[in-house]
N, C-alpha and C. Protein backbone atom coordinates (compact mmCIF):
# COMPACT_ATOMS: atom_id res chain seq x y z
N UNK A 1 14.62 -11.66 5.29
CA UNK A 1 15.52 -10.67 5.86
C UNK A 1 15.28 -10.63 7.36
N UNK A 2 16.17 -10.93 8.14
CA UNK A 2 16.04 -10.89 9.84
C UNK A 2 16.10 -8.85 9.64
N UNK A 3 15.62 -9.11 10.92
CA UNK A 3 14.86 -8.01 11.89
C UNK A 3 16.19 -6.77 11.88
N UNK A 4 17.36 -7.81 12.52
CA UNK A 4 18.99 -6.58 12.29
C UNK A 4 18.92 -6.04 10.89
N UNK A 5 18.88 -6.74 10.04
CA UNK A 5 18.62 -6.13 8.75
C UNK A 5 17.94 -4.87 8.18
N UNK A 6 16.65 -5.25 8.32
CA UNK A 6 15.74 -4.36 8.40
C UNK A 6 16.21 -3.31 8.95
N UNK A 7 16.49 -3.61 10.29
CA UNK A 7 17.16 -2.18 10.87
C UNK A 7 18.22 -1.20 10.69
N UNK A 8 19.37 -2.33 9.80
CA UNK A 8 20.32 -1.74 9.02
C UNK A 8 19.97 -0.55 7.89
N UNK A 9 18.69 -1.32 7.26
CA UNK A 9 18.32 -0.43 6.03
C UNK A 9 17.53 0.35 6.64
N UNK A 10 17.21 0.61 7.68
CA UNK A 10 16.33 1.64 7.74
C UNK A 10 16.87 2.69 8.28
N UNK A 11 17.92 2.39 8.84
CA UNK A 11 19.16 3.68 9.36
C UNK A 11 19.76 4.25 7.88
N UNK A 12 20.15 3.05 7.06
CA UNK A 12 20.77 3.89 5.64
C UNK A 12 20.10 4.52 4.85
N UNK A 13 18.60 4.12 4.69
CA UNK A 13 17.61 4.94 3.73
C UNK A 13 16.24 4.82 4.61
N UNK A 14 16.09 5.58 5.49
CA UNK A 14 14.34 5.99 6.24
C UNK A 14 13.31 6.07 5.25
N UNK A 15 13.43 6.82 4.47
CA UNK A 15 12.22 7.00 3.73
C UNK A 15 12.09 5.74 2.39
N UNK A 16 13.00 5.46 2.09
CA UNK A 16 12.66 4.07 1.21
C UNK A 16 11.98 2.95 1.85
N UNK A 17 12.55 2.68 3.29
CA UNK A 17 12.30 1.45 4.03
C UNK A 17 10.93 1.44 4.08
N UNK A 18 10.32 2.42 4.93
CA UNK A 18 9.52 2.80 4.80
C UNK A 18 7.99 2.81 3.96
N UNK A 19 8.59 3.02 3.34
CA UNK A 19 7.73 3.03 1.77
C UNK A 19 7.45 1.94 1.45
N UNK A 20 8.83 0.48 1.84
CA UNK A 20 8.94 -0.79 0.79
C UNK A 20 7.71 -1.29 2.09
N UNK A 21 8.05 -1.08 3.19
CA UNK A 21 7.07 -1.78 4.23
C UNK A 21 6.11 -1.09 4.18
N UNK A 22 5.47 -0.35 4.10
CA UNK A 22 4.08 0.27 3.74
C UNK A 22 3.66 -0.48 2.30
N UNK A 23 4.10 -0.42 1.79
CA UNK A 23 3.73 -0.96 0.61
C UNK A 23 3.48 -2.84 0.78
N UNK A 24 4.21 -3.36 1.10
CA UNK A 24 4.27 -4.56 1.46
C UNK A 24 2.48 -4.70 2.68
N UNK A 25 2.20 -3.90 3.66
CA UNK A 25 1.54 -4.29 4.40
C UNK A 25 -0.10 -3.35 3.54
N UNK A 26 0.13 -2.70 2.35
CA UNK A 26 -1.17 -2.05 1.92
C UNK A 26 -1.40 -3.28 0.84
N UNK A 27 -0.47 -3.43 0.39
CA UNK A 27 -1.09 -5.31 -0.77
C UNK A 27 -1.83 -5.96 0.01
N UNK A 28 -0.96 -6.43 1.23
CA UNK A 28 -1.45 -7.64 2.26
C UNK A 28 -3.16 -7.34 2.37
N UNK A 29 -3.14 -6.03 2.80
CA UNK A 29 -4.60 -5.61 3.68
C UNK A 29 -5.29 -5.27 1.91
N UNK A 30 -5.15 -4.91 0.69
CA UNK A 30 -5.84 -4.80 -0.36
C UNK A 30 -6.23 -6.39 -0.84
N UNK A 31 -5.20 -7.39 -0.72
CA UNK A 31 -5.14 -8.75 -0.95
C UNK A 31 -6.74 -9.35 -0.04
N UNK A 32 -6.68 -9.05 1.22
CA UNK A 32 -7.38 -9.82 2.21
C UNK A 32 -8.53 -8.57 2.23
N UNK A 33 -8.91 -7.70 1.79
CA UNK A 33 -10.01 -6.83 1.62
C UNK A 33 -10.88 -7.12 0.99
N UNK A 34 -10.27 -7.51 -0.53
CA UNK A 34 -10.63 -7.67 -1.30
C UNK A 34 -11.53 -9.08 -1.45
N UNK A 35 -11.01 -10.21 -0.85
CA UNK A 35 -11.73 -11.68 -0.25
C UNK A 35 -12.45 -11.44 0.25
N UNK A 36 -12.83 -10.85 1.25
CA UNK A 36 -13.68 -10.26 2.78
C UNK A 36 -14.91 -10.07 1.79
N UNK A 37 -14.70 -8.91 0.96
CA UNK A 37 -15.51 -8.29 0.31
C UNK A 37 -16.24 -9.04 -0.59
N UNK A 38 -15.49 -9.68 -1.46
CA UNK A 38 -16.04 -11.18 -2.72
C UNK A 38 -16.45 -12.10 -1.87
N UNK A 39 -16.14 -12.38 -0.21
CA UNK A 39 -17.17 -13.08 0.34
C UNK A 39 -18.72 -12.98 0.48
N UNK A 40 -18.57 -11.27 1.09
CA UNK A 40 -20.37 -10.69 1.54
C UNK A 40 -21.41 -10.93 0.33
N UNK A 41 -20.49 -11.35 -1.22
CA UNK A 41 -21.28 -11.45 -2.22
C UNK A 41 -21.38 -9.52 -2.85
N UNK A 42 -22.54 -9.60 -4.06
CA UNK A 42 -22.82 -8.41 -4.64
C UNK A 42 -22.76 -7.30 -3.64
N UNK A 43 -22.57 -6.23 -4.17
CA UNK A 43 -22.69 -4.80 -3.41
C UNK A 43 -24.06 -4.09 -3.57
N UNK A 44 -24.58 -3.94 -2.73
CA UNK A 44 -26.01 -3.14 -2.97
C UNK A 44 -25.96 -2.05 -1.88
N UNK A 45 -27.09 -1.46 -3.31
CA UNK A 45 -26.56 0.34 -2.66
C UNK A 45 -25.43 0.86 -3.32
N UNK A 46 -25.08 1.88 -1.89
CA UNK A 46 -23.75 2.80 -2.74
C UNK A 46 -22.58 1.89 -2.45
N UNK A 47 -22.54 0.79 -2.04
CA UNK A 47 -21.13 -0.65 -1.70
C UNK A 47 -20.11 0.64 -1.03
N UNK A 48 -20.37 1.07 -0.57
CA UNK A 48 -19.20 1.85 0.53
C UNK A 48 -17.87 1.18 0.92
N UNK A 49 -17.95 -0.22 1.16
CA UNK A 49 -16.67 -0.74 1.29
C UNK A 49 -16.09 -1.02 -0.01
N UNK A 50 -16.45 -1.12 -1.26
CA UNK A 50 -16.27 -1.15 -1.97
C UNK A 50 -15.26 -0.12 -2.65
N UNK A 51 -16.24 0.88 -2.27
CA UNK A 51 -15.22 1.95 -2.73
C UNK A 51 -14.33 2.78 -1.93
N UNK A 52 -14.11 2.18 -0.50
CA UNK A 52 -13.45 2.48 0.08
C UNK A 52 -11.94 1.95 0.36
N UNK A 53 -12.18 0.66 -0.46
CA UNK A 53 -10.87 -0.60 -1.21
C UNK A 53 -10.57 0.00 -2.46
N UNK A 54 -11.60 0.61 -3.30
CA UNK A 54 -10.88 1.15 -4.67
C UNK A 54 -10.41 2.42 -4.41
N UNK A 55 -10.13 3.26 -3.39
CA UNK A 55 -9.63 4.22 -3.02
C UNK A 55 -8.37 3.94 -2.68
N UNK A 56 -8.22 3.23 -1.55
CA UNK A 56 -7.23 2.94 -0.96
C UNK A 56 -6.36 2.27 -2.48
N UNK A 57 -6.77 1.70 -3.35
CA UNK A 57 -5.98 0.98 -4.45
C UNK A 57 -5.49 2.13 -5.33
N UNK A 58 -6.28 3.24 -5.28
CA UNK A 58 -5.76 4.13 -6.55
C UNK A 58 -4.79 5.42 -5.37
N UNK A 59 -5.01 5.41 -4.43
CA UNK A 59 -3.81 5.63 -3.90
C UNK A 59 -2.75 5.39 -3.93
N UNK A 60 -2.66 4.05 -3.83
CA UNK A 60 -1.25 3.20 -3.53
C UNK A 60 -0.57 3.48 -5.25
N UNK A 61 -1.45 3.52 -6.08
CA UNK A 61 -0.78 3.69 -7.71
C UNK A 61 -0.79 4.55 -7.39
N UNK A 62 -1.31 6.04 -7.25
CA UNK A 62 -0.50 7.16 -7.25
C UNK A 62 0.56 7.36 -6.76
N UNK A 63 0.68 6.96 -5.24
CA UNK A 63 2.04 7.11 -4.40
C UNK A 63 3.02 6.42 -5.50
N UNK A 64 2.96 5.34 -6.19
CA UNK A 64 4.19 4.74 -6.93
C UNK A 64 4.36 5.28 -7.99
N UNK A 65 2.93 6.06 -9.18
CA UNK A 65 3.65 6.45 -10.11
C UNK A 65 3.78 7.79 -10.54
N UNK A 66 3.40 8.64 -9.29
CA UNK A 66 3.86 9.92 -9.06
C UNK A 66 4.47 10.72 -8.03
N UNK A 67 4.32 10.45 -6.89
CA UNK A 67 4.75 11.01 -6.06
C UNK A 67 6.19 10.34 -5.52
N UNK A 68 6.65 9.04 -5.50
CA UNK A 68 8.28 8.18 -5.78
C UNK A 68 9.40 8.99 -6.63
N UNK A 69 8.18 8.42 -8.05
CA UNK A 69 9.16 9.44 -9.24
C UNK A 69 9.80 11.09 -8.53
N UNK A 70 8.42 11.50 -8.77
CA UNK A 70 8.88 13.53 -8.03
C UNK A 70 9.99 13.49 -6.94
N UNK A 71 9.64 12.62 -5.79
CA UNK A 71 10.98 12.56 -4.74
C UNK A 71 12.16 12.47 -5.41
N UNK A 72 12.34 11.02 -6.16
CA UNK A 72 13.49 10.54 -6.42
C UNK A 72 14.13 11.88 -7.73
N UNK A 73 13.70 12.53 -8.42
CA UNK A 73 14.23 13.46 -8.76
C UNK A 73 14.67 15.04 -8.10
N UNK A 74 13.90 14.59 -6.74
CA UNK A 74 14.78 15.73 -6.16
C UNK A 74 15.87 15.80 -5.85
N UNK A 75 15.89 14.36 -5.48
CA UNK A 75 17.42 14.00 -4.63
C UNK A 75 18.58 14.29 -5.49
């Protein structure tokens, strides 16, 4: 999708666009976190980054399978 595009949809629906590109760039950075991390090897200790990637992951499922839903029935 060129760039005019994007911009098209983001004038017709802000808060979807939004969302689809947030979402698109929290995989990317969960995708490449997650390598980073299976590089350093085992977690010892409290693995802080560890669970600072499984946070950010059970976020991103909440935002999709509760807080989307609740919006989209307001509308």
């Amino acid at each position: 999708m060129a760039l005019a595009g994007i911009v098209a949809q983001f004038r017709a629906h802000p808060v979807a666009t939004v969302l689809e590109l947030g979402s698109v760039l929290v995989c990317c950075l969960l995708f490449v976190g997650t390598f980073v991390l299976l590089s350093t090897g085992v977690p010892t200790g409290r693995g802080d980054p560890w669970l600072a990637l499984i946070g950010v992951g059970v976020a991103f499922v909440l935002l999709w399978t509760v807080l989307v839903p609740l919006y989209e029935r307001t509308l």
